[in-house]
Protein backbone atom coordinates (compact mmCIF):
# COMPACT_ATOMS: atom_id res chain seq x y z
CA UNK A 1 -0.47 -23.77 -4.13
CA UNK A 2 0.92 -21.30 -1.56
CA UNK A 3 -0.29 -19.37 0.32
CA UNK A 4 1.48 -15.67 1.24
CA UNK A 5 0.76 -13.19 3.81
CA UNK A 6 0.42 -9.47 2.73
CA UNK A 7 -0.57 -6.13 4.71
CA UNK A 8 -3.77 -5.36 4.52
CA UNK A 9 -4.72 -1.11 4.07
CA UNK A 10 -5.88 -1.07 7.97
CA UNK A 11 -1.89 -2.63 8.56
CA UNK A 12 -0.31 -0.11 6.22
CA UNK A 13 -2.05 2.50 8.06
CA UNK A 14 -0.68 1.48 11.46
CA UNK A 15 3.07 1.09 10.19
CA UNK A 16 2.69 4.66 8.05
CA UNK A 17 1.66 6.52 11.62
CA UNK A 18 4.01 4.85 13.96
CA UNK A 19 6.37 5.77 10.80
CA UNK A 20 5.09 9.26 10.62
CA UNK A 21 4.98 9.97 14.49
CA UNK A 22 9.35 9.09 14.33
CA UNK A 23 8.88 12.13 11.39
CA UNK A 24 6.80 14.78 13.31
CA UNK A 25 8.83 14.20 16.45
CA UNK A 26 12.16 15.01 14.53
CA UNK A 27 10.44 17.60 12.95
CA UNK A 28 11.48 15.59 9.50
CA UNK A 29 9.09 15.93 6.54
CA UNK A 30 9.05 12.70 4.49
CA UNK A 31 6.59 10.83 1.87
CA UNK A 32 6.22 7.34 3.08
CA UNK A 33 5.28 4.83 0.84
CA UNK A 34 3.70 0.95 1.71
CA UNK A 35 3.92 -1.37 -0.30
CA UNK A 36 1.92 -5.30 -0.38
CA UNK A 37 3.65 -8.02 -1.15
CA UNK A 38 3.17 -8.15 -4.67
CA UNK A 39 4.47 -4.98 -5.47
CA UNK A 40 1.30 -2.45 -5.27
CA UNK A 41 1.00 0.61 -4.38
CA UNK A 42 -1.14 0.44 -0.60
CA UNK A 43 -1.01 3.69 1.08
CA UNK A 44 1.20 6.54 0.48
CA UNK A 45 1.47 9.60 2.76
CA UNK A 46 3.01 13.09 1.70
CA UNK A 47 3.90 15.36 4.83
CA UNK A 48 3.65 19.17 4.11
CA UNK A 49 6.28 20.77 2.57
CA UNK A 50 7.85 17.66 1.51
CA UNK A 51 9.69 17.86 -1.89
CA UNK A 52 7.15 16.73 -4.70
CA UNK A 53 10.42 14.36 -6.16
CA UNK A 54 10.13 12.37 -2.43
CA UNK A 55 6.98 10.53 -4.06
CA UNK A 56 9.09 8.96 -6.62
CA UNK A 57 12.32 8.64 -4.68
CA UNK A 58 9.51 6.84 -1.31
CA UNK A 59 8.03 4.54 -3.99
CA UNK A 60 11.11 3.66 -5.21
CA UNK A 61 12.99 2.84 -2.74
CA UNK A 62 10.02 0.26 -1.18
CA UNK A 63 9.84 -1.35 -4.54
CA UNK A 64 13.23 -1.89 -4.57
CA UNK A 65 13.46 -3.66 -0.59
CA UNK A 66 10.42 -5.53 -2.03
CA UNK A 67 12.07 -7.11 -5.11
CA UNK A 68 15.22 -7.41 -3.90
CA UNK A 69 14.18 -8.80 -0.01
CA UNK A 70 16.84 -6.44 1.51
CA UNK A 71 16.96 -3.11 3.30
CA UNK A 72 17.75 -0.73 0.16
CA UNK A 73 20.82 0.19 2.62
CA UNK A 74 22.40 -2.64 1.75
CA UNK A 75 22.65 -1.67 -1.70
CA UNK A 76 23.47 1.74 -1.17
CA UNK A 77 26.67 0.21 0.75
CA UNK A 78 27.64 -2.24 -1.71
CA UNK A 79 27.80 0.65 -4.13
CA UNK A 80 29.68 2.93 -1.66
CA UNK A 81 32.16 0.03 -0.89
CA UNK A 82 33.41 0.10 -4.72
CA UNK A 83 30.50 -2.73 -6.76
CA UNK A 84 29.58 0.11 -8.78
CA UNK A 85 27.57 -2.81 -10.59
CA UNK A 86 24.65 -2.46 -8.25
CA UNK A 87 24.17 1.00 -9.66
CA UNK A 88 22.72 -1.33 -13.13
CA UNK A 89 20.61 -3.50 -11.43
CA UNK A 90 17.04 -2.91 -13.25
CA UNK A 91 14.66 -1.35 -10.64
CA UNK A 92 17.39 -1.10 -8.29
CA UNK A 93 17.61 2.40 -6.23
CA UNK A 94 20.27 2.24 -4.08
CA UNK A 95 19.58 4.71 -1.60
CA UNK A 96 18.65 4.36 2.15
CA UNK A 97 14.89 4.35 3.18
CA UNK A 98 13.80 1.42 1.92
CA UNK A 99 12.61 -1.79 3.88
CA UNK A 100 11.33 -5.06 3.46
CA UNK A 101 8.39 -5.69 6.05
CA UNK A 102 8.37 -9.26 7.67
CA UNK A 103 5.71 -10.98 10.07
CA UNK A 104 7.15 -14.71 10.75
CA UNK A 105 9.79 -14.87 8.86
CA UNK A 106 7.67 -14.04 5.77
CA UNK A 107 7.86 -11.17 3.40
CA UNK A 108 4.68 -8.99 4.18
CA UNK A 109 5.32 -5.59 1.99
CA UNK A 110 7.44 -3.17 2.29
CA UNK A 111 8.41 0.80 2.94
CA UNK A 112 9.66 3.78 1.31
CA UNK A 113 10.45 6.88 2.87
CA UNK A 114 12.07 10.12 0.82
CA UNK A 115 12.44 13.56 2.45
CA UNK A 116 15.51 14.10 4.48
CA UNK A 117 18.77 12.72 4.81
CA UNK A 118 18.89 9.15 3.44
CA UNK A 119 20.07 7.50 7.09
CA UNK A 120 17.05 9.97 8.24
CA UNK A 121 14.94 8.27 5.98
CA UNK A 122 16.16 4.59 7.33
CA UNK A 123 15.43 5.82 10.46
CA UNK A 124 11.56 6.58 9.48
CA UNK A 125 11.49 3.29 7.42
CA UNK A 126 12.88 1.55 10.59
CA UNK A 127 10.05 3.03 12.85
CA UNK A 128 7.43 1.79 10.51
CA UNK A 129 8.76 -1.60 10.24
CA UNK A 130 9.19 -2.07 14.08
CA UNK A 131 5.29 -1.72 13.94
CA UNK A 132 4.57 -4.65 12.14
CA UNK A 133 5.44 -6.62 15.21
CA UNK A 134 1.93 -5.15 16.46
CA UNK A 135 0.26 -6.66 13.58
CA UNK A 136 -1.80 -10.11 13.63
């Protein structure tokens, strides 16, 4: 049997504020989305007069670092560098915002965020993830 680590809703909520507080302080609206490790929906947060399409693009894009155990950046570059392949990978969206979320070495969940600019987005993602390092 094994045994896997996954957030719990109290850890989602700490990685979606530390998430949202790199947001407000841009003045960014986003939808972040968190994710547990086996692909379910946690805890998904909609700021304002975000675009109603962010809540598919933020789920999305945390499914995708999930199943694929990469930062959906990745993908976007390998289609940007020419492997327009990726682009037919199923579940695949290949757009920046989406991370995996990792406690000790071990996939945890992940995040989604849609609203601004997709390096804007990373940038969100990357804020939320950095908070897992507070989790135990």
């Amino acid at each position: 049997m094994i045994t896997k680590k996954t957030l719990s809703l109290a850890d989602a909520k700490v990685i979606a504020a530390a998430a949202s507080a790199k947001a407000v302080a841009e003045g960014w609206n986003v939808v972040i989305a968190l994710f547990d490790v086996g692909g379910h929906l946690m805890y998904l947060e909609r700021a304002d007069g975000t675009q109603l399409g962010s809540v598919h693009v933020a789920q999305e894009k945390g499914r995708t670092a999930l199943m694929f155990k990469r930062p959906t950046k990745a993908l976007e570059d390998g289609v940007l560098s020419g492997k327009i392949h990726m682009l037919s990978l199923p579940g695949a969206t290949a757009v920046e915002g989406g991370l995996p979320l990792t406690l000790d070495d071990e996939i945890v969940g992940s995040i989604g965020v849609s609203g601004v600019l997709s390096s804007q987005d990373g940038q969100v993602a990357a804020a939320g993830q950095a908070a897992v390092a507070t989790l135990r």
